[in-house]
Protein backbone atom coordinates (compact mmCIF):
# COMPACT_ATOMS: atom_id res chain seq x y z
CA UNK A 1 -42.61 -19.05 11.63
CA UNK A 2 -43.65 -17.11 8.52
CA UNK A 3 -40.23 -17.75 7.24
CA UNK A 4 -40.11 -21.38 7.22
CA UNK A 5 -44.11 -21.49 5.75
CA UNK A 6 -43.28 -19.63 3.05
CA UNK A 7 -39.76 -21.72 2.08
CA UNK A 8 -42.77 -25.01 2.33
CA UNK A 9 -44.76 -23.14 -0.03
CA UNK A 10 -42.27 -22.17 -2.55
CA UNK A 11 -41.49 -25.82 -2.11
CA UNK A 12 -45.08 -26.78 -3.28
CA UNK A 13 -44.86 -24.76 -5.59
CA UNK A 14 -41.64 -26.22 -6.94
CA UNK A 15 -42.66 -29.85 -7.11
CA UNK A 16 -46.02 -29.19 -8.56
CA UNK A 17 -44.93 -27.13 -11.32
CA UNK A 18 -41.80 -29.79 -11.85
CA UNK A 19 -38.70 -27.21 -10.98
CA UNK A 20 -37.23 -29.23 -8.31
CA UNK A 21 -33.88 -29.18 -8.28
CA UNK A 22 -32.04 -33.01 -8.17
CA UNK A 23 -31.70 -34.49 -4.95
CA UNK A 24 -28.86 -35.83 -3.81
CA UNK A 25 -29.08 -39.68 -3.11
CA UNK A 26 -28.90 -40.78 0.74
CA UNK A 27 -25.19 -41.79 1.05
CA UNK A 28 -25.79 -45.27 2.49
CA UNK A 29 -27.27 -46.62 0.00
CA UNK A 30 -24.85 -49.03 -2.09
CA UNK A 31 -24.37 -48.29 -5.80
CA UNK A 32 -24.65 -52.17 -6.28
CA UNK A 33 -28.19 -52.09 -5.13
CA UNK A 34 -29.60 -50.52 -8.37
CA UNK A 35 -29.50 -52.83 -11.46
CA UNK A 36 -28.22 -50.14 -13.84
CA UNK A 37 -25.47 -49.14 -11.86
CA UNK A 38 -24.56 -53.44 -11.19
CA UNK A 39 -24.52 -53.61 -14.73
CA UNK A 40 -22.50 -50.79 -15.13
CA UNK A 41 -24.49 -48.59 -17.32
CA UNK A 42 -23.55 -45.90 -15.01
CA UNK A 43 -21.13 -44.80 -12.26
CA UNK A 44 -23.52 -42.24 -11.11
CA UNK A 45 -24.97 -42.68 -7.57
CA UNK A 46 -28.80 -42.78 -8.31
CA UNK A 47 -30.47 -39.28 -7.38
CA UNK A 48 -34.22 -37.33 -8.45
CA UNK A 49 -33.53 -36.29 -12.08
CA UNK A 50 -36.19 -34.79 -13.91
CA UNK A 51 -37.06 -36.54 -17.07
CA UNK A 52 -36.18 -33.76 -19.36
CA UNK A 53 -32.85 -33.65 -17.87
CA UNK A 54 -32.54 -37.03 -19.03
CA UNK A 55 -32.50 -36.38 -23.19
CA UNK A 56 -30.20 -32.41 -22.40
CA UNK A 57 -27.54 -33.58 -24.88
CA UNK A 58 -29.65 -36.10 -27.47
CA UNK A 59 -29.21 -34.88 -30.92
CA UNK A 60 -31.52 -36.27 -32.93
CA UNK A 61 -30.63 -37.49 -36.49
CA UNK A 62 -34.21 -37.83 -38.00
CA UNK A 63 -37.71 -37.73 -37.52
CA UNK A 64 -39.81 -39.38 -34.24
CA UNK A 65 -41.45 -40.83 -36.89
CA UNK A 66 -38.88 -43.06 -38.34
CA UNK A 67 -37.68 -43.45 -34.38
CA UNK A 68 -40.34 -45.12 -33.68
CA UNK A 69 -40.67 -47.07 -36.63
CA UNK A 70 -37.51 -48.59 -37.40
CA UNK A 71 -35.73 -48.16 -33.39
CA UNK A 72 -38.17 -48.57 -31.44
CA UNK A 73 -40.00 -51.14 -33.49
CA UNK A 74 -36.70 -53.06 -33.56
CA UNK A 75 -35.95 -52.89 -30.47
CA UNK A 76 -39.30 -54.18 -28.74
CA UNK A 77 -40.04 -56.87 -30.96
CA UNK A 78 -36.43 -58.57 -30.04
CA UNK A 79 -38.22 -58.34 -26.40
CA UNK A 80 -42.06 -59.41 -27.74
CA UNK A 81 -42.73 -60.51 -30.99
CA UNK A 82 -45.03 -58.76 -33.09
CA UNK A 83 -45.28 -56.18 -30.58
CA UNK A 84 -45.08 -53.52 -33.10
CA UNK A 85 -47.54 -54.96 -35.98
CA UNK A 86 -49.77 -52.00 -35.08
CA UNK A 87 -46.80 -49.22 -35.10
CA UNK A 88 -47.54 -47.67 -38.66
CA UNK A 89 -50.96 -47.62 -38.01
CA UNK A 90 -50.17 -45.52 -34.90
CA UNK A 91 -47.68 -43.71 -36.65
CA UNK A 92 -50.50 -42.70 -39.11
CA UNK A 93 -53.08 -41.57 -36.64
CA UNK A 94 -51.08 -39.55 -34.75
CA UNK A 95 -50.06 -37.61 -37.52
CA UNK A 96 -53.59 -36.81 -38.08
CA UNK A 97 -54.08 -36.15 -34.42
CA UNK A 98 -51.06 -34.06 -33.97
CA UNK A 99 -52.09 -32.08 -37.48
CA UNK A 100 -55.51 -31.47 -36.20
CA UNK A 101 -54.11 -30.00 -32.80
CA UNK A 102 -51.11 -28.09 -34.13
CA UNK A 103 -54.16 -26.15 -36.39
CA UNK A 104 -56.05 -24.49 -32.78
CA UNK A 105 -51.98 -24.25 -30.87
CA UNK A 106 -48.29 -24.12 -31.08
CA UNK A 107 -46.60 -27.45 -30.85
CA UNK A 108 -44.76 -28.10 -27.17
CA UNK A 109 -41.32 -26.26 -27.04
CA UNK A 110 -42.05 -24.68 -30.86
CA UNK A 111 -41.37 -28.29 -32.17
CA UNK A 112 -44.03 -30.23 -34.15
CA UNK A 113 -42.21 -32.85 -33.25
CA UNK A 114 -42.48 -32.93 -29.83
CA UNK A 115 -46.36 -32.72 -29.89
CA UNK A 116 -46.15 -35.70 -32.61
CA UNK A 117 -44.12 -38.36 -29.79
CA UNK A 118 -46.82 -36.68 -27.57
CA UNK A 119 -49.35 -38.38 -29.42
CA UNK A 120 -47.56 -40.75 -29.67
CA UNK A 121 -46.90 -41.85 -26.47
CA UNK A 122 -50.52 -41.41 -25.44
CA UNK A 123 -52.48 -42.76 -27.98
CA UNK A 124 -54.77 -46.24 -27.37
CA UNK A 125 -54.49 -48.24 -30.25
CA UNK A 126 -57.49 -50.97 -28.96
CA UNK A 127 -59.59 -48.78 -31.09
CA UNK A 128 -57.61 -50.58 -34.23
CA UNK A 129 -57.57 -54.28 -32.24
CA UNK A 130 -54.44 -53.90 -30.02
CA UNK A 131 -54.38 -55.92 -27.11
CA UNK A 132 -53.05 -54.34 -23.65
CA UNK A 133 -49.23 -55.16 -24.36
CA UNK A 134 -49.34 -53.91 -28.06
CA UNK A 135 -50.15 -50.42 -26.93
CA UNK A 136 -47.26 -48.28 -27.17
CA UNK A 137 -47.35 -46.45 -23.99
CA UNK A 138 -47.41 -50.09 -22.13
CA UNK A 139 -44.72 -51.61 -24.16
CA UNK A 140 -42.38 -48.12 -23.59
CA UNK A 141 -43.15 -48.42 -19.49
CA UNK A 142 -42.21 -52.25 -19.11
């Protein structure tokens, strides 16, 4: 019917332009079956969540900058050694990057900052030497 094609289409529409509203979970499926929840990181029953749903009520208390640098940095070389030796370098490009872009647009959500972890995230560092796992955007998605 010409109902139910347009509800499909709106639908589309929805997931393409990421406005999907969270899905319920199916209920037979055991909270014990997802790691986070056995280690229990979470009570929640495991459901779509859009990623910027995931960061609603982070605060931050400095700059992506020094995130990256002294958290993250921390962090993933506890889990592979000198898997941040290239970090200030990318720190340092992507400030020129993001400087250069934020010249021709406005930054993401008004925030230089968010355009900055942007860069970030997607910048290839083998240009400067790094090897597959050094490359930030690999290390983050492991």
């Amino acid at each position: 019917t010409e109902a139910a094609a347009k509800e499909t289409e709106a639908e589309d529409a929805s997931k393409a332009t990421g406005t999907m509203e969270p899905q319920p979970s199916p209920p037979d499926l055991p909270v014990q079956t997802v790691n986070r929840h056995a280690a229990g990181i979470t009570p929640e029953v495991p459901c779509y969540k859009p990623i910027r749903d995931f960061v609603e009520e982070f605060q931050p208390t400095k700059g992506c900058k020094a995130y990256i640098l002294e958290d993250c940095a921390t962090s993933l070389e506890k889990w592979k050694p000198h898997s941040a030796a290239l970090f200030p370098q990318l720190v340092a490009e992507a400030e020129k990057i993001t400087s250069s872009l934020l010249q021709f647009r406005e930054a993401p959500g008004g925030n230089p900052m968010f355009a900055f972890a942007i860069v970030c995230y997607t910048l290839d560092v083998k240009q400067f030497g790094a090897k597959g796992s050094e490359i930030f955007f690999e290390l983050i998605n492991k």
